[in-house]
Protein backbone atom coordinates (compact mmCIF):
# COMPACT_ATOMS: atom_id res chain seq x y z
CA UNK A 1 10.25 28.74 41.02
CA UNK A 2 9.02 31.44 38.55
CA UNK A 3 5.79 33.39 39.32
CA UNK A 4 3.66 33.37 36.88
CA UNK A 5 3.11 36.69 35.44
CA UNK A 6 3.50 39.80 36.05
CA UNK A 7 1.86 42.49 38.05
CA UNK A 8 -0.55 45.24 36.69
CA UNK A 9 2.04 47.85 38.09
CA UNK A 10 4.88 46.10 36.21
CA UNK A 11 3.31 46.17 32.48
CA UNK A 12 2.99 49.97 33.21
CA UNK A 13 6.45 50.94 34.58
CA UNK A 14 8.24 53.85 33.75
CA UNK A 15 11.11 55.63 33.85
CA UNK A 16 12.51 59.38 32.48
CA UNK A 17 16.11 60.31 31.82
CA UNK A 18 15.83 63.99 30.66
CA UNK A 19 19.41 64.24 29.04
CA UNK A 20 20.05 60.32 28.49
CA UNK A 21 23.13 60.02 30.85
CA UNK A 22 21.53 57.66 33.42
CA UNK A 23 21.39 55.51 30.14
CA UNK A 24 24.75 56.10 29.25
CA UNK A 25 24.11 57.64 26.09
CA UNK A 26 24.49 61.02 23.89
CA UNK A 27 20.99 60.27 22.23
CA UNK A 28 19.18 62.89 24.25
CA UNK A 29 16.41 61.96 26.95
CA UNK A 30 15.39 58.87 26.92
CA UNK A 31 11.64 56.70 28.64
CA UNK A 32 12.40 53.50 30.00
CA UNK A 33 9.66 51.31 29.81
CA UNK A 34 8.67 47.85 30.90
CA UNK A 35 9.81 44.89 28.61
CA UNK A 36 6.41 42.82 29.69
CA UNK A 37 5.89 40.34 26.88
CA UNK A 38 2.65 38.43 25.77
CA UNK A 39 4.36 34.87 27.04
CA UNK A 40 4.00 36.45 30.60
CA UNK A 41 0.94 38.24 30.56
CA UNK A 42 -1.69 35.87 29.47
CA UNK A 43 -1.08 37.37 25.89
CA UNK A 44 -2.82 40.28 27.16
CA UNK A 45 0.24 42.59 27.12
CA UNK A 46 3.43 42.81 24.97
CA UNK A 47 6.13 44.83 24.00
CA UNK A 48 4.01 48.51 25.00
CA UNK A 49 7.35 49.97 25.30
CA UNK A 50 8.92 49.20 22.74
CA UNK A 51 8.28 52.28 20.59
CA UNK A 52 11.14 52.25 17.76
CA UNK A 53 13.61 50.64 16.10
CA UNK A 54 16.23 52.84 17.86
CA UNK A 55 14.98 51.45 21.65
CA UNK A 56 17.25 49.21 23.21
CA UNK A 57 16.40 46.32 25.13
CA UNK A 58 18.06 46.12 28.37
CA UNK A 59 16.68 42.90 29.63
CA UNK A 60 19.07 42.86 32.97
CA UNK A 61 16.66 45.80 33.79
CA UNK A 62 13.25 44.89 32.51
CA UNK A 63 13.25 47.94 30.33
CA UNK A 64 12.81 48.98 26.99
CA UNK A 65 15.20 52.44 27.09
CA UNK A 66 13.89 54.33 24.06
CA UNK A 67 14.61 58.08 22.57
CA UNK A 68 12.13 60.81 23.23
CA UNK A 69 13.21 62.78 20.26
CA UNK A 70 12.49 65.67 22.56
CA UNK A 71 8.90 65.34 21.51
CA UNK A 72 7.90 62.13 23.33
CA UNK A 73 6.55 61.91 26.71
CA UNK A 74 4.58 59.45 29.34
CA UNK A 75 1.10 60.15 29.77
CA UNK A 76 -1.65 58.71 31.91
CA UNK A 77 -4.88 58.73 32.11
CA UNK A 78 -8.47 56.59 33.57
CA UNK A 79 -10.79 55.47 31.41
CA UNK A 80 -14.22 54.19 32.61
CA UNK A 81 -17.77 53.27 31.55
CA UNK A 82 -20.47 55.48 32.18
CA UNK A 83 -21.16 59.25 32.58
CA UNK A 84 -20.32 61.08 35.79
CA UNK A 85 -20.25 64.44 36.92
CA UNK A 86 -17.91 63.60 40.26
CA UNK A 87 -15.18 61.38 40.47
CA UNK A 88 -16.59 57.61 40.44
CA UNK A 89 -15.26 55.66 43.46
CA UNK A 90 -13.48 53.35 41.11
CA UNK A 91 -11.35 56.09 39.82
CA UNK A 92 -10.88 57.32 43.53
CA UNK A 93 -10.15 53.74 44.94
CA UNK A 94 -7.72 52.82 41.74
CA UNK A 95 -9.67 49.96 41.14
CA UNK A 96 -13.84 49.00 40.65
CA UNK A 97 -16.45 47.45 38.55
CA UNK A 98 -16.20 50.65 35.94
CA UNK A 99 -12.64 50.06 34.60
CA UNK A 100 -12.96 49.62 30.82
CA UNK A 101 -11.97 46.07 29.91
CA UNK A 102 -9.79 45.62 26.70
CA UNK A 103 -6.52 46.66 24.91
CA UNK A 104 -4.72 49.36 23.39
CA UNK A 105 -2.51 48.74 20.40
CA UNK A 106 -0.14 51.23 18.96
CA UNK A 107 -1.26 52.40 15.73
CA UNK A 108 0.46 50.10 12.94
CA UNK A 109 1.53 47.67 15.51
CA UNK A 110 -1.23 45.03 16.28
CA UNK A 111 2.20 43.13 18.48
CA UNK A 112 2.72 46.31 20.51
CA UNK A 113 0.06 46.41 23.09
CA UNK A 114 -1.54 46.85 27.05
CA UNK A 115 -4.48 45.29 28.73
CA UNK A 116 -6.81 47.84 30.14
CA UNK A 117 -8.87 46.96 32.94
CA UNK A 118 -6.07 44.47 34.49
CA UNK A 119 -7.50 44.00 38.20
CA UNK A 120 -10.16 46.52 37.78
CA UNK A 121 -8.00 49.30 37.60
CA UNK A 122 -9.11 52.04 35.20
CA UNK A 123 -6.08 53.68 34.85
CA UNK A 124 -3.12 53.32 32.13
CA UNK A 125 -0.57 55.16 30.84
CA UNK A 126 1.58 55.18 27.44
CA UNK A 127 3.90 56.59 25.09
CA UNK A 128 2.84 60.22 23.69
CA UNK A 129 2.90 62.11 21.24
CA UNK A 130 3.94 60.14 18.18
CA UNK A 131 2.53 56.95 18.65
CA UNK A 132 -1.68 56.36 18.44
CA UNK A 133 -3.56 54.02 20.34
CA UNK A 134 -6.40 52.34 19.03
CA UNK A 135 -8.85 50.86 21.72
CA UNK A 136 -10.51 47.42 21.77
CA UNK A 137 -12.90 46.37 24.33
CA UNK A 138 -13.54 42.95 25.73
CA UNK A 139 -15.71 41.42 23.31
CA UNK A 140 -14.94 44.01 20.63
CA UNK A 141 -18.00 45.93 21.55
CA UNK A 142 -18.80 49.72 21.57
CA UNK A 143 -19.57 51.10 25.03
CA UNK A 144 -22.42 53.45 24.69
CA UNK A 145 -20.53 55.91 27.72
CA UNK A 146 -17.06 56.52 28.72
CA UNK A 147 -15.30 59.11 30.55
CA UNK A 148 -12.03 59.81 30.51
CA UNK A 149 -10.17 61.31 33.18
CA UNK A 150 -6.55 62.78 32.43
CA UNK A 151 -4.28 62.44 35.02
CA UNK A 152 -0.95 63.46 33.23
CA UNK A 153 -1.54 64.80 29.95
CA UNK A 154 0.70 67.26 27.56
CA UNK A 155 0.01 70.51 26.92
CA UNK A 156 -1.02 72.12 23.73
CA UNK A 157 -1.74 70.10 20.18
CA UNK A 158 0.58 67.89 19.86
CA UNK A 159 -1.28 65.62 22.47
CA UNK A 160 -2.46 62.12 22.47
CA UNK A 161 -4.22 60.51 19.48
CA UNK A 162 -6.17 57.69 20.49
CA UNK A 163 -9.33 55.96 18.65
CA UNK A 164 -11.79 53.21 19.07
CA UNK A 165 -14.29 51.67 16.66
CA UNK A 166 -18.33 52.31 16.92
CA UNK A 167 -20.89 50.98 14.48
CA UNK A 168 -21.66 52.84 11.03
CA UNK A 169 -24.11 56.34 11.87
CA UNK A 170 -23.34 55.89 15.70
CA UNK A 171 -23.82 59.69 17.01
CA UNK A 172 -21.03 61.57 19.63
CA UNK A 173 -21.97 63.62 22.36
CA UNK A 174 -18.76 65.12 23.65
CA UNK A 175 -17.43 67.16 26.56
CA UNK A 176 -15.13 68.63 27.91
CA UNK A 177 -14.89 68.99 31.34
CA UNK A 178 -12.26 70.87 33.80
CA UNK A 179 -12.59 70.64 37.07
């Protein structure tokens, strides 16, 4: 019998050829990326690596294999509710009652998308650095605090451009934190 769905580990799968020859191809480096569709997910995720029209689908591997273009790369990241100064324990445990709840869409691509939260964990990671993701919570609310922590992250400005929405005059306080 089939199991019914997939793990949270599965939807976020990833793999980098630098030079594209593990692929078997002369296209340059390449991120292979879980195929996870919505019919096995709960709709929640589908198709989050699938970034291009020039990805291939190798379905005999449950992979999307898809150029970098020498600019793309896999980045990662928790995101959580709240304010904190010190690591929250759900960050530190991998899962908790703080793991934002919702999805991320590429931008332009309402099909293309990853449930956050999945099993209280409060991390995810994605394509960067020429695809957007737009952030919906659970009940397409604004949370009031977030941190983000940034586990693997590119350097300099070409980095990740990722947006939510928040109610007309809503106010920021942002900062940024290294430690």
């Amino acid at each position: 019998t089939k199991c019914p769905g997939t793990a949270g580990s599965s939807q976020t799968s990833t793999l980098i050829d630098v030079d594209g020859l593990a692929v078997g191809w002369s296209s340059g480096g390449a991120i292979l990326g879980a195929d996870d569709a919505a019919a096995e997910t709960n709709q929640r995720t589908n198709d989050w690596w699938l970034l291009d029209g020039n990805c291939q689908h190798r379905a005999d591997w449950g992979f999307y294999v898809c150029p970098t273009y020498d600019r793309r790369a896999v980045v990662s990241l928790y995101i959580v509710t709240g304010l904190h100064d010190s690591l929250p324990e759900t960050v530190k445990k991998r899962w908790g009652s703080q793991a934002v709840k919702g999805e991320l869409y590429h931008f332009g691509h309402m099909d293309r998308k990853i449930e956050l939260g999945l099993a209280g964990s409060p991390m995810i990671t994605g394509p960067c650095c020429d695809i957007g993701w737009y952030m919906q919570l659970d009940g397409n609310v604004a949370e009031r605090q977030l941190t983000f922590y940034l586990d693997q992250m590119v350097t300099g400005p070409q980095g990740l451009i990722m947006a939510t929405s928040y109610p007309a005059g809503a106010t920021f306080t942002i900062q940024r934190c290294l430690t």
